[in-house]
Protein backbone atom coordinates (compact mmCIF):
# COMPACT_ATOMS: atom_id res chain seq x y z
CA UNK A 1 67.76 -236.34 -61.58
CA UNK A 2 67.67 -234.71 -65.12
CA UNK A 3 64.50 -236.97 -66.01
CA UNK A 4 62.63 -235.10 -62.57
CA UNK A 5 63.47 -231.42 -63.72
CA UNK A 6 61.87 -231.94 -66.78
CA UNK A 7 58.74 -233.07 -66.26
CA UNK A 8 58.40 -230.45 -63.09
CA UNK A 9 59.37 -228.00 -65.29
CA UNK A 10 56.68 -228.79 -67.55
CA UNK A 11 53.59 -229.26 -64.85
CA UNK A 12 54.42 -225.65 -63.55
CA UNK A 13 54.62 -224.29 -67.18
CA UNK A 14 50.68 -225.92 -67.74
CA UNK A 15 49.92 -224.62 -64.56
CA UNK A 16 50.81 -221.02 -65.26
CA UNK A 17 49.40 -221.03 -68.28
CA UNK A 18 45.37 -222.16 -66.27
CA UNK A 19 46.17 -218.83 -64.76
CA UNK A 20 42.61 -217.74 -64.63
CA UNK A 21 43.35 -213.88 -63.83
CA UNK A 22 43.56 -211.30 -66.10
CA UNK A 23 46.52 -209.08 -66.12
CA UNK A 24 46.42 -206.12 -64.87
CA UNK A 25 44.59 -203.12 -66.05
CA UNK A 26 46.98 -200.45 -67.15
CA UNK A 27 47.79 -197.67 -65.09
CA UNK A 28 44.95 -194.61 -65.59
CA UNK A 29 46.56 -191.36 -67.12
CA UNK A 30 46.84 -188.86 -64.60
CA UNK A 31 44.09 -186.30 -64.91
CA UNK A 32 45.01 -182.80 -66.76
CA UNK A 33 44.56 -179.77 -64.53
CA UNK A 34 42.10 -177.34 -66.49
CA UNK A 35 44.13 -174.21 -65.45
CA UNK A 36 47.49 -173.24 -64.53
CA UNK A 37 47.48 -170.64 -61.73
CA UNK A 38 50.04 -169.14 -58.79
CA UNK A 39 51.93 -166.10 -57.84
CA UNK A 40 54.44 -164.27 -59.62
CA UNK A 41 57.24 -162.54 -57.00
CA UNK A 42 60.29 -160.01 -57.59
CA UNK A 43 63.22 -161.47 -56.52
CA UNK A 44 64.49 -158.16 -55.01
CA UNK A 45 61.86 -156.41 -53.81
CA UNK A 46 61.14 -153.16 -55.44
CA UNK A 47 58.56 -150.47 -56.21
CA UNK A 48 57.46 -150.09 -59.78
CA UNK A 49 55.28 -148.23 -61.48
CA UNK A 50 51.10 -147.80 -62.26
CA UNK A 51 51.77 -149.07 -65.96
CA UNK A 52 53.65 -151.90 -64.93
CA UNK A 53 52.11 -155.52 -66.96
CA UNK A 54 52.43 -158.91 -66.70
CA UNK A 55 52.78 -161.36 -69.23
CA UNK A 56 51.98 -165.02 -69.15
CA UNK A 57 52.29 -167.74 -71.56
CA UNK A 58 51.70 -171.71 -71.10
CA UNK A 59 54.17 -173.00 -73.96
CA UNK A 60 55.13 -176.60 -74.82
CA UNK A 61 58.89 -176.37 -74.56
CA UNK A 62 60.29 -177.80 -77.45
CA UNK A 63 57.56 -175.01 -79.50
CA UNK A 64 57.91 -172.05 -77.19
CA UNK A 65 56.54 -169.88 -80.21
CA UNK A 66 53.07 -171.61 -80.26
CA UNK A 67 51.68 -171.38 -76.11
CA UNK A 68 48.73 -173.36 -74.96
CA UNK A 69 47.13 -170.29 -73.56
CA UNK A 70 48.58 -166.48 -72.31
CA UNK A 71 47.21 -163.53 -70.37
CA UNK A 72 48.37 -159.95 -69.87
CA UNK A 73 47.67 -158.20 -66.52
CA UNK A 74 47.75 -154.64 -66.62
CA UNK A 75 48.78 -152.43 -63.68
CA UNK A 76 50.47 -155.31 -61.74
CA UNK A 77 53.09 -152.97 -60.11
CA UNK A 78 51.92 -154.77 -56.38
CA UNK A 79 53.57 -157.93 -56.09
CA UNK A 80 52.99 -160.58 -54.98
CA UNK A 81 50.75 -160.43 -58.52
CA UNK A 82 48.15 -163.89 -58.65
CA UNK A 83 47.36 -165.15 -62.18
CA UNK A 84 45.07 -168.21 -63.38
CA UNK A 85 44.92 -169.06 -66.99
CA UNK A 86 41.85 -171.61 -68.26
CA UNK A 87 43.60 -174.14 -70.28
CA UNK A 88 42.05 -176.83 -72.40
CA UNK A 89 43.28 -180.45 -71.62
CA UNK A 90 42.81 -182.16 -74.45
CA UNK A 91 44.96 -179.54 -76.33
CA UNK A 92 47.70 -181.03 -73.73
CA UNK A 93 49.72 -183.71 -74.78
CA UNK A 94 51.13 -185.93 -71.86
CA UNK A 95 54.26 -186.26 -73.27
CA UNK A 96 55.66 -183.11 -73.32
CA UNK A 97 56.80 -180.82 -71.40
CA UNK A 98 55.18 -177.57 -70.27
CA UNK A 99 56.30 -174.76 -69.13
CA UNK A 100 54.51 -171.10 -67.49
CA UNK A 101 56.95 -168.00 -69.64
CA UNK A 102 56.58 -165.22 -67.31
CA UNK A 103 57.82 -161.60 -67.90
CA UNK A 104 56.98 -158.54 -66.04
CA UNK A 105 57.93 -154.87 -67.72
CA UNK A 106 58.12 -151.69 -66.33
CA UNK A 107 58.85 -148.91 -68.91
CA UNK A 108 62.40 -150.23 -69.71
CA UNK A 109 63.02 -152.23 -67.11
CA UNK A 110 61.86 -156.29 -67.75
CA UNK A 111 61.66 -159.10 -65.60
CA UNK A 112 62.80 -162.54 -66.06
CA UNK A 113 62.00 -166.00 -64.58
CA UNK A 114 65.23 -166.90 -62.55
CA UNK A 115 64.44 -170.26 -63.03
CA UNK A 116 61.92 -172.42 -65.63
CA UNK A 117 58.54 -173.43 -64.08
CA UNK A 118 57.26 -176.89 -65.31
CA UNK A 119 53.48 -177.60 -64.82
CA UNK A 120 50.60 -180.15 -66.25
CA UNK A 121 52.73 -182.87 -67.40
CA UNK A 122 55.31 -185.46 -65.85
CA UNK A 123 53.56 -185.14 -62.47
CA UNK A 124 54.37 -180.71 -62.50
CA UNK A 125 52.01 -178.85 -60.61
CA UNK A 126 49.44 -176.61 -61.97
CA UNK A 127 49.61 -174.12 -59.33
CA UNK A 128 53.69 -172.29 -59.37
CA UNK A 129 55.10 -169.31 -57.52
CA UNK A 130 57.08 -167.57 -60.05
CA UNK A 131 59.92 -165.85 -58.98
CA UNK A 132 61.66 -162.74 -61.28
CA UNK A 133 64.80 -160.98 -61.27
CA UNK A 134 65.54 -157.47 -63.31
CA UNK A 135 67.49 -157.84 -66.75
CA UNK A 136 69.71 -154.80 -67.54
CA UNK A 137 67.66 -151.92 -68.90
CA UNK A 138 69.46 -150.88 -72.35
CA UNK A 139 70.94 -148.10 -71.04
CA UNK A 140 72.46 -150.07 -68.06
CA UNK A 141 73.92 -152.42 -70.67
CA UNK A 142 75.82 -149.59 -72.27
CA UNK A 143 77.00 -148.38 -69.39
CA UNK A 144 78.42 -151.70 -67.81
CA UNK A 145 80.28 -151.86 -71.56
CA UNK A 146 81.69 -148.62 -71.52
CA UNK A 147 83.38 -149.02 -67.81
CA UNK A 148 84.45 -152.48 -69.15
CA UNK A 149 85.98 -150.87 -72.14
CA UNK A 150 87.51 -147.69 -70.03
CA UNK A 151 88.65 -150.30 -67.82
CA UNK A 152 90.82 -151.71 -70.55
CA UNK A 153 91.83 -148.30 -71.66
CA UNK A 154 95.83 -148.69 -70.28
CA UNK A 155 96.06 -151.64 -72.57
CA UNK A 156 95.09 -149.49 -75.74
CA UNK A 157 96.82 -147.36 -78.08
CA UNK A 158 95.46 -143.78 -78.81
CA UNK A 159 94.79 -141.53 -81.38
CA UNK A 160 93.48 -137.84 -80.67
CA UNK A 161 92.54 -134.94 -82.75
CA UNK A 162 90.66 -131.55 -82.61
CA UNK A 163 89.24 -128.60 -84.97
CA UNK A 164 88.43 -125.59 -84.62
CA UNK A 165 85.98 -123.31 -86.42
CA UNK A 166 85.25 -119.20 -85.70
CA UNK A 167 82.37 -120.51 -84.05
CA UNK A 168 83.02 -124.16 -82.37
CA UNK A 169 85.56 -126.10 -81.02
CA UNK A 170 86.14 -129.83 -81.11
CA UNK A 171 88.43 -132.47 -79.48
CA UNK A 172 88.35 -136.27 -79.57
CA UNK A 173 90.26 -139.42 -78.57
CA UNK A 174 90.38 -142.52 -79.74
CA UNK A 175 91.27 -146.12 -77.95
CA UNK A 176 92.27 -148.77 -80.28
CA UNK A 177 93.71 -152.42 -80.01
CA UNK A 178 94.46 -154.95 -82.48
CA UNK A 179 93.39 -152.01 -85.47
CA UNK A 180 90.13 -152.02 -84.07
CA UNK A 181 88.56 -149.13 -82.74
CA UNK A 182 87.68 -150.00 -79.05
CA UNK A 183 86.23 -146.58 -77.76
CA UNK A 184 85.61 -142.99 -79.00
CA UNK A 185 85.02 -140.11 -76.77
């Protein structure tokens, strides 16, 4: 039996090797779109104002610093706000990954991409609907902090004081914990 394997083994290892075909060709690399273009939406609809802009930026992820191309689009306070931005592909590297930054600002009020939006490579699309919610303005930062902190108040110690001048008068109080000053008003 062993002296039948052998030799059968060896005729289909010849024959395999007469193989006349060639291998196959290598998959093609999948064509580079030329521009990156879609929609960018509020999540929360909302009206905003005539100097309202939008700003784009095709960036490799791992160098968000350095984008592949960006536009600005003035007066977009009508959304659903369309965008197209010419990109060269042989400035595109099929190995990374790219991604369409999006921010829309109206006076102190920004948008930001809820989520990120992958196009050109690793089968992405180059046409994305962009969807934005608000970020805090500064002012609504503060304010969440200071009910947070006034919030916490009971759990403070305090410290108050005054003054008083022929021509003013002054009182303060002041919320500590831990000897750090928590909140002065």
């Amino acid at each position: 039996m062993r002296i039948l394997v052998f030799p059968a083994f060896l005729a289909l290892g010849l024959l395999a090797g007469c193989n006349s075909q060639p291998p196959p060709a290598a998959p093609a690399a999948p064509q580079i779109a030329n521009s990156v273009s879609g929609t960018i939406m509020l999540r929360e609809p909302r009206a905003l104002g005539d100097n309202a802009r939008a700003e784009l930026k095709v960036v490799d992820v791992s160098q968000p610093d350095t984008p592949l191309a960006q536009i600005t689009i003035e007066h977009a306070n009508q959304p659903p706000i369309a965008f197209n931005m010419p990109i060269d592909p042989k400035a595109v590297d099929p190995l990374r990954t790219y991604a369409v930054d999006a921010k829309l600002i109206d006076g102190d009020r920004r948008f930001l991409p809820v989520l990120q939006y992958p196009v050109l490579t690793k089968k992405s699309p180059s046409v994305v609907q962009i969807i934005l919610a608000p970020e805090p303005t500064p002012a609504e930062k503060m304010y969440e902090a200071y009910k947070k902190a006034f919030a916490e108040i009971g759990t403070f110690k305090s410290v108050n004081g005054g003054g008083q001048t022929p021509n003013t008068s002054t009182a303060w109080d002041a919320f500590y914990s831990n000897g750090k000053v928590k909140v002065i008003r």
